[in-house]
Protein backbone atom coordinates (compact mmCIF):
# COMPACT_ATOMS: atom_id res chain seq x y z
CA UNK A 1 0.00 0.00 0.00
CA UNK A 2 3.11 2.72 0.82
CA UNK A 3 4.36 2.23 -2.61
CA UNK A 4 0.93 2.56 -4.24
CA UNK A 5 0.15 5.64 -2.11
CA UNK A 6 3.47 7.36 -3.28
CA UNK A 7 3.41 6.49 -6.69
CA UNK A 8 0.05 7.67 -7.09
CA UNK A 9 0.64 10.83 -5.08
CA UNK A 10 3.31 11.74 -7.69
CA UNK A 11 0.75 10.99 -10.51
CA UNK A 12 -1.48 13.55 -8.58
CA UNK A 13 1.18 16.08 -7.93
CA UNK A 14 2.27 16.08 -11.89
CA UNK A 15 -2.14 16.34 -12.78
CA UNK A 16 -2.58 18.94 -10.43
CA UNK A 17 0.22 21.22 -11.26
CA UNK A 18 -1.30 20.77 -15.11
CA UNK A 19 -4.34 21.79 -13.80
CA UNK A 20 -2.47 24.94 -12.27
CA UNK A 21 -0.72 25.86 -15.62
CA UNK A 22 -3.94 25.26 -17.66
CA UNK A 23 -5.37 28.20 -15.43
CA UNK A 24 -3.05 30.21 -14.99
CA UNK A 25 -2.26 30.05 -18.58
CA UNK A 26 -6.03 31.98 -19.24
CA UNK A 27 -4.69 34.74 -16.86
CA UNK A 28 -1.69 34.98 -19.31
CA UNK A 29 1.04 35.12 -16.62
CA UNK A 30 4.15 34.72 -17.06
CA UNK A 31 6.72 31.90 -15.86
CA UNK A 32 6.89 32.65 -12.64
CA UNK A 33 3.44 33.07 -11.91
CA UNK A 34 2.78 30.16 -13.52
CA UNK A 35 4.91 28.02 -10.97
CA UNK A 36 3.68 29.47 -7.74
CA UNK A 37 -0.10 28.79 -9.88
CA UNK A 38 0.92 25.22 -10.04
CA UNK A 39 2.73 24.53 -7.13
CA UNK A 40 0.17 25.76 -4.78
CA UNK A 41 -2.19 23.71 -6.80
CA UNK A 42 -0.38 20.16 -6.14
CA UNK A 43 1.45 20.54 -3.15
CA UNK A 44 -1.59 23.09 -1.28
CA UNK A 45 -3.98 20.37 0.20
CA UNK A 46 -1.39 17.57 0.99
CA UNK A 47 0.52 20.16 3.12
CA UNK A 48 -2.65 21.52 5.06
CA UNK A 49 -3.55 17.72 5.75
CA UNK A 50 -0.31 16.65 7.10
CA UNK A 51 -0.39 20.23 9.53
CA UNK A 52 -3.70 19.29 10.89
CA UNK A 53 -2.13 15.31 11.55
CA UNK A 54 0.94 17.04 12.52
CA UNK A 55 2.88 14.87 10.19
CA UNK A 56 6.17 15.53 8.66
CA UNK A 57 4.72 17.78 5.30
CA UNK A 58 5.48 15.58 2.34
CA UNK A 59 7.33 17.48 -0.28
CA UNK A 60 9.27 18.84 2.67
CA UNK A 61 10.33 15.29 3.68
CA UNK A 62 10.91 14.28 0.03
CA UNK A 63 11.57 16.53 -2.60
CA UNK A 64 10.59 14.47 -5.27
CA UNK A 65 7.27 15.66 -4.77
CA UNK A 66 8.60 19.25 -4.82
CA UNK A 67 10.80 18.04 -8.34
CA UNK A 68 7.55 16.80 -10.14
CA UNK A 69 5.44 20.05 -9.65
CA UNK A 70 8.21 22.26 -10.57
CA UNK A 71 9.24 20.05 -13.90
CA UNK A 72 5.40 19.02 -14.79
CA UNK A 73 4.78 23.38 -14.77
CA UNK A 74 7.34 24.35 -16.53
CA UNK A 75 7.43 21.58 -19.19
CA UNK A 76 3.28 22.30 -19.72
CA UNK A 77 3.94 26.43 -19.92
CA UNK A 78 6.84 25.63 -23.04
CA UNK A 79 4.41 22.92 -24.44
CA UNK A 80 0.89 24.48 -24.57
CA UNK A 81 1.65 28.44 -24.38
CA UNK A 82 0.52 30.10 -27.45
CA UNK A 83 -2.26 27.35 -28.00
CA UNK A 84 -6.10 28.30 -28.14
CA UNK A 85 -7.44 25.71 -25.49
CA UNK A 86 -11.09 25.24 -24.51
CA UNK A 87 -11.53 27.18 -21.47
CA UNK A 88 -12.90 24.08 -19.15
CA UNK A 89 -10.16 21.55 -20.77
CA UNK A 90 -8.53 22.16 -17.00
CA UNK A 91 -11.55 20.14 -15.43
CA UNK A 92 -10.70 16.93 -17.01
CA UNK A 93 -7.23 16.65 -15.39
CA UNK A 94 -8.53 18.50 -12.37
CA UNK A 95 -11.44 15.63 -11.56
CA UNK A 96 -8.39 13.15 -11.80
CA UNK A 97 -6.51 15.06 -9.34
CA UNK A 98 -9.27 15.46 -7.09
CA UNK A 99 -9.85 11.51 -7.04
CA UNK A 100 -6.24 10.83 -6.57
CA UNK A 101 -5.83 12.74 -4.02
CA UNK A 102 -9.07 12.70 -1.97
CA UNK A 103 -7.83 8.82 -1.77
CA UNK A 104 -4.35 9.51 -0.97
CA UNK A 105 -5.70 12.09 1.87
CA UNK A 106 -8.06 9.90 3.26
CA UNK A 107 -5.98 6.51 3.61
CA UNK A 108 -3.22 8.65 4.98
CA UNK A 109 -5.37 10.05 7.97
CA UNK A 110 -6.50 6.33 8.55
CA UNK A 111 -2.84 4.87 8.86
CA UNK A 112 -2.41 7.96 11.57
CA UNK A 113 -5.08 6.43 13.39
CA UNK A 114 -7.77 9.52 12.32
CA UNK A 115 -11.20 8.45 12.98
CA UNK A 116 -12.81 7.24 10.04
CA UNK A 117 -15.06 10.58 9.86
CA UNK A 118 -11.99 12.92 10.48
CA UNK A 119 -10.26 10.86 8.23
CA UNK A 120 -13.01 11.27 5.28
CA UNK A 121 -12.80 15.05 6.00
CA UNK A 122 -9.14 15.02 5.34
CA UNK A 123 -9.80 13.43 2.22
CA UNK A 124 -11.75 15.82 1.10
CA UNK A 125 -9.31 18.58 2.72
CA UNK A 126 -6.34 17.09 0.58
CA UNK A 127 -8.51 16.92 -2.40
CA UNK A 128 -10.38 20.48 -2.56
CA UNK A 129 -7.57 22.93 -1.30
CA UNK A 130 -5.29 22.92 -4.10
CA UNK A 131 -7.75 23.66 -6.36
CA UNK A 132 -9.32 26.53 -3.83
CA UNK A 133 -5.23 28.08 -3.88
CA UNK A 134 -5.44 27.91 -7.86
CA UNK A 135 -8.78 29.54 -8.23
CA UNK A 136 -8.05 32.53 -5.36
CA UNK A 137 -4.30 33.34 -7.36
CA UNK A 138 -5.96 33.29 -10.32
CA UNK A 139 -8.77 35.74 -9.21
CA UNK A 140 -11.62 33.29 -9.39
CA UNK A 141 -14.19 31.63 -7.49
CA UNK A 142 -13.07 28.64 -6.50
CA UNK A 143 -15.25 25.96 -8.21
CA UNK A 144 -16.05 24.04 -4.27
CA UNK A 145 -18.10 27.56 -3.84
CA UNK A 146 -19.43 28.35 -7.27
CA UNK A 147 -22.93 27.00 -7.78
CA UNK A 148 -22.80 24.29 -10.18
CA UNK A 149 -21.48 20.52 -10.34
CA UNK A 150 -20.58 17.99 -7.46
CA UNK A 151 -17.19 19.06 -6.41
CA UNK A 152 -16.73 18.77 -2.92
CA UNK A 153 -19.34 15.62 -2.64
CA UNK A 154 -17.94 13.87 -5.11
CA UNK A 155 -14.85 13.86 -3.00
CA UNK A 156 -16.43 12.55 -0.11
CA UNK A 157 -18.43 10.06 -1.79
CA UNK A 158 -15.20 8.38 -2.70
CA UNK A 159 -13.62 8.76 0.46
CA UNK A 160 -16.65 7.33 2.62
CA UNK A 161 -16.91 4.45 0.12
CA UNK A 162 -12.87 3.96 0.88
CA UNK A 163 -13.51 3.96 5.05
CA UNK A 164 -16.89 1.73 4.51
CA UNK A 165 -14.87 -0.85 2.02
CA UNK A 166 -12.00 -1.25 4.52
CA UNK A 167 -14.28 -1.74 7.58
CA UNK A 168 -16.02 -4.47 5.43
CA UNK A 169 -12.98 -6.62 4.78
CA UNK A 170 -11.61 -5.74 1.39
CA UNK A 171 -7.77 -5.00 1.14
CA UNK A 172 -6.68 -1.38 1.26
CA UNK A 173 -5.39 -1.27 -2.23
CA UNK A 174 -9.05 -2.65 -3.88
CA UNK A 175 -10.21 -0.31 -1.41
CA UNK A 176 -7.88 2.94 -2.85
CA UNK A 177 -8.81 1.73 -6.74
CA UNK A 178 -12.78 1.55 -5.93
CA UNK A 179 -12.26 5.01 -4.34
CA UNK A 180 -10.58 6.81 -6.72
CA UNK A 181 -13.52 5.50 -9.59
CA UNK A 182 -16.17 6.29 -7.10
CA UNK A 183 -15.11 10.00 -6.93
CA UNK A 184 -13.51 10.37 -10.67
CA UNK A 185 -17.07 8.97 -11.79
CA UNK A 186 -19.03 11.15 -9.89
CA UNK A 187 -17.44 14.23 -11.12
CA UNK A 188 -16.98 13.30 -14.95
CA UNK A 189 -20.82 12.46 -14.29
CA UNK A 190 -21.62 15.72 -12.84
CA UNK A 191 -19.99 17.65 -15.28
CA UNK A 192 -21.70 15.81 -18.28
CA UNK A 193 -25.28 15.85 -17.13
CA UNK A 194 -24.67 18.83 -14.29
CA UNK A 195 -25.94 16.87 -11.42
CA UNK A 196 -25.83 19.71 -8.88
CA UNK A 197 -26.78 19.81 -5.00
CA UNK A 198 -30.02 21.61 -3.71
CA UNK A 199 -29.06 25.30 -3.38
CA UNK A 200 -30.36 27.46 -0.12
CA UNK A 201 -33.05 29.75 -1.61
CA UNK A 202 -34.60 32.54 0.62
CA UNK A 203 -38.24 33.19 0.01
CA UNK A 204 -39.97 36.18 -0.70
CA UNK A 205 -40.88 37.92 2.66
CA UNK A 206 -43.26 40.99 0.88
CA UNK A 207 -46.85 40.24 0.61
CA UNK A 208 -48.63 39.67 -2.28
């Protein structure tokens, strides 16, 4: 399970960070904005998640992590600068990243002994805040507050069904893979058909 979790964590790092370029990339900044863009997008939720376990923070304690954001932005600003992109090709990779991650968050905060529901909530934690850090740099609502497809669910829908498979009996790994469909389905899903949640809606208080 350690190797699977790192291996995939890098794989969410290097998806997340595109995500960050992609975005930043409709803000036309330059290099350096684009780095800090994509940086705070892959590494942002894994480090707030290992504060609140008070864990060693990961790219601190291995680089590598630190390498493959750095290398996956600038290689995506040379390769896709000066290209007319659809403006919501960045929620393809970004649903990816939120599934690998949510996973990664939530079966990290169970092997620290986190109860399940704290650890479900760091899930969610690990996958939403890079994306929140992308959207605030790049003067936008982040899309866990704008009013339109499962985000934030669809995260916690995958880590829920992660807790409940490992309580059953099935091996962490199955567990991880079921996970990590569970949320990437939900959100492709959402997206395609916009499945949203019931928004608060204030009535009317005038007479008629």
């Amino acid at each position: 399970m350690e190797n699977l979790l790192y291996w995939v964590g890098l794989a969410a790092v290097a998806v997340s960070a595109l995500t960050g370029v992609l975005d930043a990339g409709r803000k036309q900044m330059d290099l350096v904005g684009v780095v800090m863009v994509g940086c705070a997008t892959a590494l942002g939720g894994g480090t707030v998640r290992d504060i609140l376990l008070d864990r060693p923070v990961f790219w601190i304690s291995d680089q590598t992590y630190l390498i493959v954001a750095l290398a996956t932005t600038v290689v995506v600003f040379f390769v896709v600068r000066g290209l007319r992109l659809p403006p919501r090709l960045f929620l393809i990779p970004d649903a990816v990243g939120l599934a690998l991650f949510t996973i990664i968050g939530t079966q990290i905060a169970l092997e620290w002994q986190a109860p399940w529901l704290v650890a479900s909530l760091l899930g969610v934690i690990t996958g939403v805040v890079g994306g929140v850090l992308r959207d605030v740099l790049c003067n936008e609502v982040p899309l866990i507050f704008v009013r339109g497809e499962l985000y934030a669910s669809a995260a916690g829908a995958g880590a829920l069904t992660l807790v409940g498979l490992q309580a059953l009996g099935l091996s962490a790994v199955l567990a991880a893979w079921i996970g990590m469909a569970v949320v990437l389905a939900a959100r492709l899903l959402a997206m395609a058909f916009r499945i949203t949640l019931p928004t608060y809606a204030e009535r009317d208080g005038r007479d008629d």
